[in-house]
Every structure is written in structure tokens, then in C-alpha cells.
Protein backbone atom coordinates (compact mmCIF):
# COMPACT_ATOMS: atom_id res chain seq x y z
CA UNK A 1 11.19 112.59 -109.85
CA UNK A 2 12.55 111.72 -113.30
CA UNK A 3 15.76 109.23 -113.17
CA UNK A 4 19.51 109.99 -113.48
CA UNK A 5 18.91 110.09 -117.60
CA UNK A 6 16.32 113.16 -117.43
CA UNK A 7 17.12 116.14 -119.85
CA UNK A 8 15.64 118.25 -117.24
CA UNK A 9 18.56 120.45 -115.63
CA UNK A 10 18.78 120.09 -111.73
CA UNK A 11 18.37 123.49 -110.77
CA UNK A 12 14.96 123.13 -112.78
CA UNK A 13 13.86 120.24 -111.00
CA UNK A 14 14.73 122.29 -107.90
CA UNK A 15 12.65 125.04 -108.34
CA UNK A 16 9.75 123.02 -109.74
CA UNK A 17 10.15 121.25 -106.71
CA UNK A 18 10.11 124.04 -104.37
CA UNK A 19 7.00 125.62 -105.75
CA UNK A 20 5.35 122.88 -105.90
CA UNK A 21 6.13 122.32 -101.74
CA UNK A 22 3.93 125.43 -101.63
CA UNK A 23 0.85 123.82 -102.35
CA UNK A 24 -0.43 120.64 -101.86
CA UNK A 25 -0.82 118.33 -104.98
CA UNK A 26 -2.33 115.43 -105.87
CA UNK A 27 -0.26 112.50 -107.46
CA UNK A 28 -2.10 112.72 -110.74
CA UNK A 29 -1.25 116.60 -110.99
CA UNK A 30 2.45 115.73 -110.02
CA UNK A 31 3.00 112.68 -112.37
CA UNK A 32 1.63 115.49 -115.14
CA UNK A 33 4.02 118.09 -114.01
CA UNK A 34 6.82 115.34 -114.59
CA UNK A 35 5.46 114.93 -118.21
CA UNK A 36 5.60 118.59 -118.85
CA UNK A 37 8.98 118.83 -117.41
CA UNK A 38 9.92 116.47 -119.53
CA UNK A 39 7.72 117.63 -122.60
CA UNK A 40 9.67 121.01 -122.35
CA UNK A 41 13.18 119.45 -122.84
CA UNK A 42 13.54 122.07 -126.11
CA UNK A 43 13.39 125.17 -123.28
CA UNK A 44 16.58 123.39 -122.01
CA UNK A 45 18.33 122.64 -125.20
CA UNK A 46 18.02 126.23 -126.53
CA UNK A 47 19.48 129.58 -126.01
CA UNK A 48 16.19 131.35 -125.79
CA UNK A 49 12.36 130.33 -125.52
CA UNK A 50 9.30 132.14 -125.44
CA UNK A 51 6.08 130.80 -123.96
CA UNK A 52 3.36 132.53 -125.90
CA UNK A 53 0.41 133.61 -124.11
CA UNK A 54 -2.73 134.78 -125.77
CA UNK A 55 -6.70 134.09 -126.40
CA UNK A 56 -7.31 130.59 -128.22
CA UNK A 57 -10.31 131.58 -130.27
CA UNK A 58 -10.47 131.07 -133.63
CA UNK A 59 -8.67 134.40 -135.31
CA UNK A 60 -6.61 135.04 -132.17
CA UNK A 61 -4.94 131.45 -132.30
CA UNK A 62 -3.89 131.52 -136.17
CA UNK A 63 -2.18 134.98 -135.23
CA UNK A 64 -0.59 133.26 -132.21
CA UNK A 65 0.36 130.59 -134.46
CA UNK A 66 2.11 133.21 -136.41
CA UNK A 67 4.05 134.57 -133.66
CA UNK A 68 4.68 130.65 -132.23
CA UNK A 69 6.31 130.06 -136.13
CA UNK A 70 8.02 133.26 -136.58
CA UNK A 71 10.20 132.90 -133.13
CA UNK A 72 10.40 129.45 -133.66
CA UNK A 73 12.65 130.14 -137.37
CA UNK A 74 15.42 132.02 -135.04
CA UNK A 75 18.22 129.80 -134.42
CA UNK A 76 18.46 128.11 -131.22
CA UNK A 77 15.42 129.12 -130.39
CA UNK A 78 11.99 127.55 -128.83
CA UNK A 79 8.75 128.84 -128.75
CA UNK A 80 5.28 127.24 -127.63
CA UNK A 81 1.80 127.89 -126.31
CA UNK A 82 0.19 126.55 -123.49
CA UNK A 83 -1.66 124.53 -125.58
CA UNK A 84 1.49 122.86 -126.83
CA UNK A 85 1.72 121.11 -123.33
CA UNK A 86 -0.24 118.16 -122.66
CA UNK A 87 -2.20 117.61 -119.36
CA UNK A 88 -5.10 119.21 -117.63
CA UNK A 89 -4.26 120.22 -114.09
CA UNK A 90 -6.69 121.35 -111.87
CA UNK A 91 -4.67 124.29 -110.88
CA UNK A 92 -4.41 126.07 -114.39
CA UNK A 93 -2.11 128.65 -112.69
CA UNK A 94 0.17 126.54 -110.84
CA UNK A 95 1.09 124.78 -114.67
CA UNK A 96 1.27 129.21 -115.84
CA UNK A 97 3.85 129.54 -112.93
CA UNK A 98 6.18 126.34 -113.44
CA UNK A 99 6.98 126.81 -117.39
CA UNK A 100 6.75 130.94 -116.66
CA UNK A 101 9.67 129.78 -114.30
CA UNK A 102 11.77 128.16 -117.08
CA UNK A 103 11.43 130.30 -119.88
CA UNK A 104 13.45 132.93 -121.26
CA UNK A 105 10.78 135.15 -122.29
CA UNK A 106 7.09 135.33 -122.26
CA UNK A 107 5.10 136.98 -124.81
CA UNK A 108 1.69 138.38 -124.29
CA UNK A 109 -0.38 138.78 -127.74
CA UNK A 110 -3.35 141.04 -126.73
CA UNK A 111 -6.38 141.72 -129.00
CA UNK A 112 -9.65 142.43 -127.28
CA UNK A 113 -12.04 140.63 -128.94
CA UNK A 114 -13.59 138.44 -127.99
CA UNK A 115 -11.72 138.07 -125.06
CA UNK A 116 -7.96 138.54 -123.57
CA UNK A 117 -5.52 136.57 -121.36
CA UNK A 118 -6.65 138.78 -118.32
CA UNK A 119 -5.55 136.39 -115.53
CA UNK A 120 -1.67 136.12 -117.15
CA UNK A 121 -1.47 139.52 -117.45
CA UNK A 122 -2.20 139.89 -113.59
CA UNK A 123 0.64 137.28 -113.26
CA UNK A 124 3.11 139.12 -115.83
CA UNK A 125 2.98 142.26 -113.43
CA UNK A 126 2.23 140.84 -110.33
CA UNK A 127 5.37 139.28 -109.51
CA UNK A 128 9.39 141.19 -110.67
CA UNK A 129 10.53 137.95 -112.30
CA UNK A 130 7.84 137.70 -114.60
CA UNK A 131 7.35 141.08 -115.69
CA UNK A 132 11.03 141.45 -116.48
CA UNK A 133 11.32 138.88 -118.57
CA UNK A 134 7.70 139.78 -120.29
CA UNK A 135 7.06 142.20 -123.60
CA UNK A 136 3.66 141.89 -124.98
CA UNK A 137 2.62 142.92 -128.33
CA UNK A 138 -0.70 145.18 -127.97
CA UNK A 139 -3.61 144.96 -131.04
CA UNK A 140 -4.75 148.78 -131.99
CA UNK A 141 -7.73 149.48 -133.14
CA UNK A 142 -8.38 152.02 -135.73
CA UNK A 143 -12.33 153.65 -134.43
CA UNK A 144 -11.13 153.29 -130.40
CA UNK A 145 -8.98 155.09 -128.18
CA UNK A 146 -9.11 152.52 -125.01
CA UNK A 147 -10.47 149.41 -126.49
CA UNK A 148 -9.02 147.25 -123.62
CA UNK A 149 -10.06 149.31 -120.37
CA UNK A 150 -8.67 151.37 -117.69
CA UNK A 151 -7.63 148.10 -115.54
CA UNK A 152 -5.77 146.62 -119.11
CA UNK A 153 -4.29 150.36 -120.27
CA UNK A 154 -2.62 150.28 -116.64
CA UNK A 155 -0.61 146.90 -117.61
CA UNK A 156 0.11 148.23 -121.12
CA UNK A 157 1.56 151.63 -119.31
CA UNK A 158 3.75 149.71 -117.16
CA UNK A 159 4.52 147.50 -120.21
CA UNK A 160 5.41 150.71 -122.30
CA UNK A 161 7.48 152.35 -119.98
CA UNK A 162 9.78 149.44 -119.95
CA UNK A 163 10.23 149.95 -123.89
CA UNK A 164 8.36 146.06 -124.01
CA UNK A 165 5.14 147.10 -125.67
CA UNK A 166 4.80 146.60 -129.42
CA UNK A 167 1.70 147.80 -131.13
CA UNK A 168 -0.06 146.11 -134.19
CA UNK A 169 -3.02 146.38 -136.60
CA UNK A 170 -2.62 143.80 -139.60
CA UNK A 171 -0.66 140.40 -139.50
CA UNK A 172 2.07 141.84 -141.54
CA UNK A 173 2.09 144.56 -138.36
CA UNK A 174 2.30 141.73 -135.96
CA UNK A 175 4.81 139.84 -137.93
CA UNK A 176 7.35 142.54 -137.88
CA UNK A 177 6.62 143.75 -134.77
CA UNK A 178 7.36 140.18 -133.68
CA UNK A 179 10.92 140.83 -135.33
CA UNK A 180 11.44 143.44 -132.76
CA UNK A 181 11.67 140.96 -129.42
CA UNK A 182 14.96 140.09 -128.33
């Protein structure tokens, strides 16, 4: 565990520490959890942050990048992607889970092509904590009614009722739609 100097809150260290109890973990994996603990020190310093999930393609990622830049101009606020945080972990989901934990907000940018962030989804609804804190701003498409699929429209429904789905078509859509999360 990180020294008596660590910007990472105790309470954080806690919880990290208590999910990661659930499963068994190699050192390697837990001496790159420490780094990412550590690596997320702005989630700490800041009022609000947003972990910004989405597909990493080539289109998808520069609108990501958008949203990533547009939260990141509010004041004393921090947003990132996954991809912001160095180390591979073999357990892809277990890393999802710790820095879902500490985040204010996560926000799901969904466009269907040529692929979606189907597994986080499944994790935004699947568990209370994570779906309350979760809004995810939904691509439309102008020549299709259910672009996404009957599985994906369930998740946007739930999503919608909640009054945390934001629809989209252009960048300039996105952009100020991305104005509209709290």
C-alpha cells in the first residue's frame, strides 16, 4: 500500500482494498492498481470527475476526445478515459470496477458503429451504484429506428426513464448535449 505521503484518501484505499479481497490477484496486477490509484490523484483533488466510457476506434475516440475536453474546461473538474490510465491488467473489469468506484460520474458515449461498449453498459445497470451515478449520451441515426438492438434499447429505456439519456447526431449535437450533464 502507498506510504503515509499518498494523495490517495483512506476511505479509497479501503474500498480498493476490499474489492480487491474478493478476488485473488497477482502482485504484478496489484503493484498496477497502486499506480492507477495513484495516477488518479486529480479524481481526489476535484469536486467532480467523469470517467468516460466509449468505443476507441478511430471516429468514436476523436468524439470521446471531445466530450473528455469539454468536461475537462468546467472548473474543478476531471475527466478521463480508460485509456488515460496506464497498465494492462488481466482482469479488464476488475480495473472498470475500481475507478467506476471513485468517480463522480460515468459517462457512456454510444454510437453503433462499428462497435459499442457492450460489456460497461452491462456493468452501468447491473449494479445500483453505478447506474445512479451513470447518464450516457445515445448517437441517433437519421434512416434507423433501433440501430442498437432490443438488448441495447432496454439499457437506453432504463437510462431514459431516469431523465440520464441525451441524444445526438452531429458533434455540435454531442457538444451541447455534453453541456447538459451535471
Amino acid at each position: 500500500m502507498p506510504d503515509e505521503e499518498s494523495p490517495v484518501p483512506d476511505e479509497i484505499l479501503t474500498n480498493a482494498t476490499d474489492r480487491l479481497n474478493q478476488d485473488e490477484i497477482s502482485l504484478a496486477d496489484n503493484e498496477d492498481i497502486i499506480q492507477t490509484l495513484g495516477e488518479l490523484t486529480p479524481v481526489y483533488e476535484n469536486d467532480r470527475s467523469y470517467f468516460v466510457l466509449g468505443n476507441y476506434d478511430r471516429e468514436p475516440i476523436r468524439r470521446l476526445n471531445l466530450v473528455t475536453d469539454r468536461l475537462n474546461r468546467r472548473e474543478d473538474a476531471y475527466a478521463f478515459r480508460m485509456v488515460d490510465i496506464r497498465g494492462e491488467w488481466d482482469n479488464s473489469i476488475q480495473k472498470f470496477c475500481l475507478i467506476a468506484d471513485l468517480v463522480t460520474y460515468l459517462v457512456g458515449v454510444a454510437e453503433k458503429d462499428p462497435s459499442d461498449f457492450l460489456v460497461e453498459q452491462g456493468l452501468l445497470v447491473g449494479t445500483t451504484e453505478y447506474f445512479s451515478k451513470s447518464h450516457v449520451l445515445k448517437r441517433e441515426y437519421e434512416d434507423e429506428d433501433h440501430p442498437f438492438g432490443w438488448m441495447q434499447d432496454g439499457v437506453f429505456d432504463r437510462f431514459e426513464n431516469e431523465g440520464r439519456l441525451y441524444r445526438w447526431r452531429t458533434d455540435d449535437d454531442l457538444l451541447e448535449t455534453t453541456e447538459s450533464l451535471p
